[in-house]
C-alpha atoms as a PDB file:
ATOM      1  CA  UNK A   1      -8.250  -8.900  63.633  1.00  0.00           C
ATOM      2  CA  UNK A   2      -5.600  -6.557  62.752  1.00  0.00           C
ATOM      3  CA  UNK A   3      -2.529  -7.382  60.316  1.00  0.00           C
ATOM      4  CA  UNK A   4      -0.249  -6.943  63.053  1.00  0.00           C
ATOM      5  CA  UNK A   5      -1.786  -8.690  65.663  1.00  0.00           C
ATOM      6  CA  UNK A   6      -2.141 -12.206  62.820  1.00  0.00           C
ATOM      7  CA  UNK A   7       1.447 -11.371  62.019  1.00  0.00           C
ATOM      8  CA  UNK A   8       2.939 -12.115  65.091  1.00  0.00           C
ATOM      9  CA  UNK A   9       0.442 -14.529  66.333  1.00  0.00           C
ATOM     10  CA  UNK A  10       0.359 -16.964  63.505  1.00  0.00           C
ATOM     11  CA  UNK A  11       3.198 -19.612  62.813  1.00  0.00           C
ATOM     12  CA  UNK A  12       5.833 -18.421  60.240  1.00  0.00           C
ATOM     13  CA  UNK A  13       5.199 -21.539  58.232  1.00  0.00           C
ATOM     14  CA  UNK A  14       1.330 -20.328  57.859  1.00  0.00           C
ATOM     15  CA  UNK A  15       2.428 -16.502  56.938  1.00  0.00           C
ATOM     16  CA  UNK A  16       5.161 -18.213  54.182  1.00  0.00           C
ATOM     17  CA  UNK A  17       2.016 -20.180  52.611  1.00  0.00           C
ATOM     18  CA  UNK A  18      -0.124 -17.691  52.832  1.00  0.00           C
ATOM     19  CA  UNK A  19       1.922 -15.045  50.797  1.00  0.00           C
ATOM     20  CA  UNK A  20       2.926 -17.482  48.387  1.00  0.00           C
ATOM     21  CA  UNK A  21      -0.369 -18.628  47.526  1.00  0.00           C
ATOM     22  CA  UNK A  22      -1.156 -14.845  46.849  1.00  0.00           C
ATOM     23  CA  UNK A  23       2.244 -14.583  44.868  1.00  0.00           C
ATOM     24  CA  UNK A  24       1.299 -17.649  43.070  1.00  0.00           C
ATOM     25  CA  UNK A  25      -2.501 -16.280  42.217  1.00  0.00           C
ATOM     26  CA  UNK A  26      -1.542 -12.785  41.210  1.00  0.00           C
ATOM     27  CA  UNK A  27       0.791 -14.276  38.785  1.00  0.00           C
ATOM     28  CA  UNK A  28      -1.654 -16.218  37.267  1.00  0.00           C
ATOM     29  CA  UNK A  29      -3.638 -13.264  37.095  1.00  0.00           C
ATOM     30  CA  UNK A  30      -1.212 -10.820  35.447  1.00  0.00           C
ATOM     31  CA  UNK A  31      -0.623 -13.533  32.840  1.00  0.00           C
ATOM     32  CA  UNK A  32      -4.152 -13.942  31.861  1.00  0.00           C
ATOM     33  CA  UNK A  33      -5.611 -10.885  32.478  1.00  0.00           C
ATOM     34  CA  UNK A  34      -8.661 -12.125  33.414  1.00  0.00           C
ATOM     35  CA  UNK A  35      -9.192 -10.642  34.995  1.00  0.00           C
ATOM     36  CA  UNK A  36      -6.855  -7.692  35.706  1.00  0.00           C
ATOM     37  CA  UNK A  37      -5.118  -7.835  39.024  1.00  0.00           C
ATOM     38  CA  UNK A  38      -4.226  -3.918  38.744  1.00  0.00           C
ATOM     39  CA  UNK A  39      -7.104  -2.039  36.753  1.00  0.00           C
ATOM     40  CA  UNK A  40      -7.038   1.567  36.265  1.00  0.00           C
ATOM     41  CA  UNK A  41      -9.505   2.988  38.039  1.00  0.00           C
ATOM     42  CA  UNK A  42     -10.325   5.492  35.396  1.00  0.00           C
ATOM     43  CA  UNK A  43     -10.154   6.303  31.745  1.00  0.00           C
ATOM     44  CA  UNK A  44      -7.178   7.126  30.476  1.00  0.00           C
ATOM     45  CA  UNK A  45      -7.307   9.268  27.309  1.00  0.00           C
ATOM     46  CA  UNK A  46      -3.586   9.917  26.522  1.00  0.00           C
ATOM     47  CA  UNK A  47       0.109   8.437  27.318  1.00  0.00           C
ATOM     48  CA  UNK A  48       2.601  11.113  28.634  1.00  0.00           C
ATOM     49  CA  UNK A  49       4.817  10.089  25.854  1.00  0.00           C
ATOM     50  CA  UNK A  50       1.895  11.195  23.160  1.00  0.00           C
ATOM     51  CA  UNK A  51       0.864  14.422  25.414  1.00  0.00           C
ATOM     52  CA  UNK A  52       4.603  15.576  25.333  1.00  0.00           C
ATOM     53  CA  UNK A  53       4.700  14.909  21.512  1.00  0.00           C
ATOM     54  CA  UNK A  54       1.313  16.497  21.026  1.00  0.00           C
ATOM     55  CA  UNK A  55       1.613  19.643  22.989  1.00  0.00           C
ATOM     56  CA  UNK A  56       5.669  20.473  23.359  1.00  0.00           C
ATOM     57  CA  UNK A  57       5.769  22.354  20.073  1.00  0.00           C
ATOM     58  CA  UNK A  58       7.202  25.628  20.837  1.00  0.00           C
ATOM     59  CA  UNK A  59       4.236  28.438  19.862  1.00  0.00           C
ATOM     60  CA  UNK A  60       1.660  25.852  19.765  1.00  0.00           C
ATOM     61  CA  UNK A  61       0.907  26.924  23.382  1.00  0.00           C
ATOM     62  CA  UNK A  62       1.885  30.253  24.058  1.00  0.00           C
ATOM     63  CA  UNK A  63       2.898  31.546  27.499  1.00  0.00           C
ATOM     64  CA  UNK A  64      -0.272  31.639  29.948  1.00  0.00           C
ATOM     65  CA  UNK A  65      -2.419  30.378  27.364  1.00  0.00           C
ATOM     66  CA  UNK A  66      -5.439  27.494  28.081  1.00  0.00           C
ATOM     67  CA  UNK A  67      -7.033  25.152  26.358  1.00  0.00           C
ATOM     68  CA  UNK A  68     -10.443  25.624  27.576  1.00  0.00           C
ATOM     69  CA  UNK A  69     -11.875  22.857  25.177  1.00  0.00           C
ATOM     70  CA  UNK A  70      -9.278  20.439  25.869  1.00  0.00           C
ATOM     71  CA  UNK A  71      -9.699  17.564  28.425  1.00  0.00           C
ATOM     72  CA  UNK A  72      -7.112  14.732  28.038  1.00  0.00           C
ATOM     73  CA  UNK A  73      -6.571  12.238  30.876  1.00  0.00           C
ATOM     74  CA  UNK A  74      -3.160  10.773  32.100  1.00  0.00           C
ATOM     75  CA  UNK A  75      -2.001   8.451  34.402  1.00  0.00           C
ATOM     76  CA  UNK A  76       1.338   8.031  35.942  1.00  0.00           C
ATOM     77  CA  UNK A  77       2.847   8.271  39.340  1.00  0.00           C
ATOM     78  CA  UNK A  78       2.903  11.663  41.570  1.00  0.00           C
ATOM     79  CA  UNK A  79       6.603  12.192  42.124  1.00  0.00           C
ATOM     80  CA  UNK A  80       6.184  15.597  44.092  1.00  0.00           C
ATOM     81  CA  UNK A  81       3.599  18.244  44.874  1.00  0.00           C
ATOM     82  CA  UNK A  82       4.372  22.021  44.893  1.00  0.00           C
ATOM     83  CA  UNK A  83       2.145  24.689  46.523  1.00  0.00           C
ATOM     84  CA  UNK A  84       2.407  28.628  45.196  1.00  0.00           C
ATOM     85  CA  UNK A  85      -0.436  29.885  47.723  1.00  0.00           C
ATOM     86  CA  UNK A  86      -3.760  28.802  48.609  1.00  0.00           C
ATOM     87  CA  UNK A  87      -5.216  28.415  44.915  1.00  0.00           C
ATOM     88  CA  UNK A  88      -2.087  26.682  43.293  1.00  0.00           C
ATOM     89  CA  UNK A  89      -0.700  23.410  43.431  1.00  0.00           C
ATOM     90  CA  UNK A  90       2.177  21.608  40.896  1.00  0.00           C
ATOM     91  CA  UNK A  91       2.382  18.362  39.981  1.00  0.00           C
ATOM     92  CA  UNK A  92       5.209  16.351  38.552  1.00  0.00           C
ATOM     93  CA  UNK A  93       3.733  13.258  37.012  1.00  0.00           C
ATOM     94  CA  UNK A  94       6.183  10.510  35.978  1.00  0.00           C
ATOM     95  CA  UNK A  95       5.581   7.655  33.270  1.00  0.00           C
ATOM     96  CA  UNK A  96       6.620   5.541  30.259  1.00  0.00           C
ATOM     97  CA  UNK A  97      10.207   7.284  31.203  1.00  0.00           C
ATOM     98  CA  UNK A  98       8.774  11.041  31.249  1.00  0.00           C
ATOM     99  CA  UNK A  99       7.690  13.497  33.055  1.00  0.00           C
ATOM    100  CA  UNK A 100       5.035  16.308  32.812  1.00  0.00           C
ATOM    101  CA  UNK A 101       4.412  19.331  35.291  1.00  0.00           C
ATOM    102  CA  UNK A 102       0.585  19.725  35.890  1.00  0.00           C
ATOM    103  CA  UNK A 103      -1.085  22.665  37.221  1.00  0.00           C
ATOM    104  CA  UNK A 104      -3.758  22.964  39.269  1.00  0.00           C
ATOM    105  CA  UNK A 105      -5.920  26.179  40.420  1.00  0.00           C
ATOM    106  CA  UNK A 106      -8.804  26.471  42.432  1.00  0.00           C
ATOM    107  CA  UNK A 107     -12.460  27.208  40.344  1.00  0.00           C
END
């Protein structure tokens, strides 16, 4: 049965139960963690914050330089995604109130 279809077939009463008994549970859930309602569904190595105050010395980096060694993994929110070509792509990745560019080539 599709969502729309048991949306407009189902007495608003029902639908108002429904979503607070799934307010009411996550709730519960985000309070006790256990277990997490919203896992990450990866490791995350690094916060932005730290990555920005680990790597935004000026000359630690220069210019067109890579860390080829260096694998650190973030999470945050894609805010937007720039192409430059086939084999380039930017991303702006927002979180804990910053932002970092990323880019990404093809191997």
């Amino acid at each position: 049965m599709s969502h729309l279809y048991w949306q407009s077939n189902t007495d608003p009463d029902i639908r108002q139960q429904y979503f607070e008994l799934r307010a009411r549970t996550i709730q519960k859930l985000k309070e006790t963690q256990s277990p997490n309602p919203y896992p990450h569904k990866f490791h995350v190595s690094q916060s932005i914050t730290s990555f920005i105050e680990e790597y935004n010395e000026e000359g630690l980096i220069s210019a067109g330089q890579k860390l080829e060694d260096v694998i650190v993994s973030l999470s945050g929110r894609v805010h937007n995604i720039r192409s430059s070509g086939n084999k380039l792509k930017f991303y702006d990745l927002h979180g804990e109130g910053a932002q970092v560019q990323i880019l990404a080539n093809v191997r």
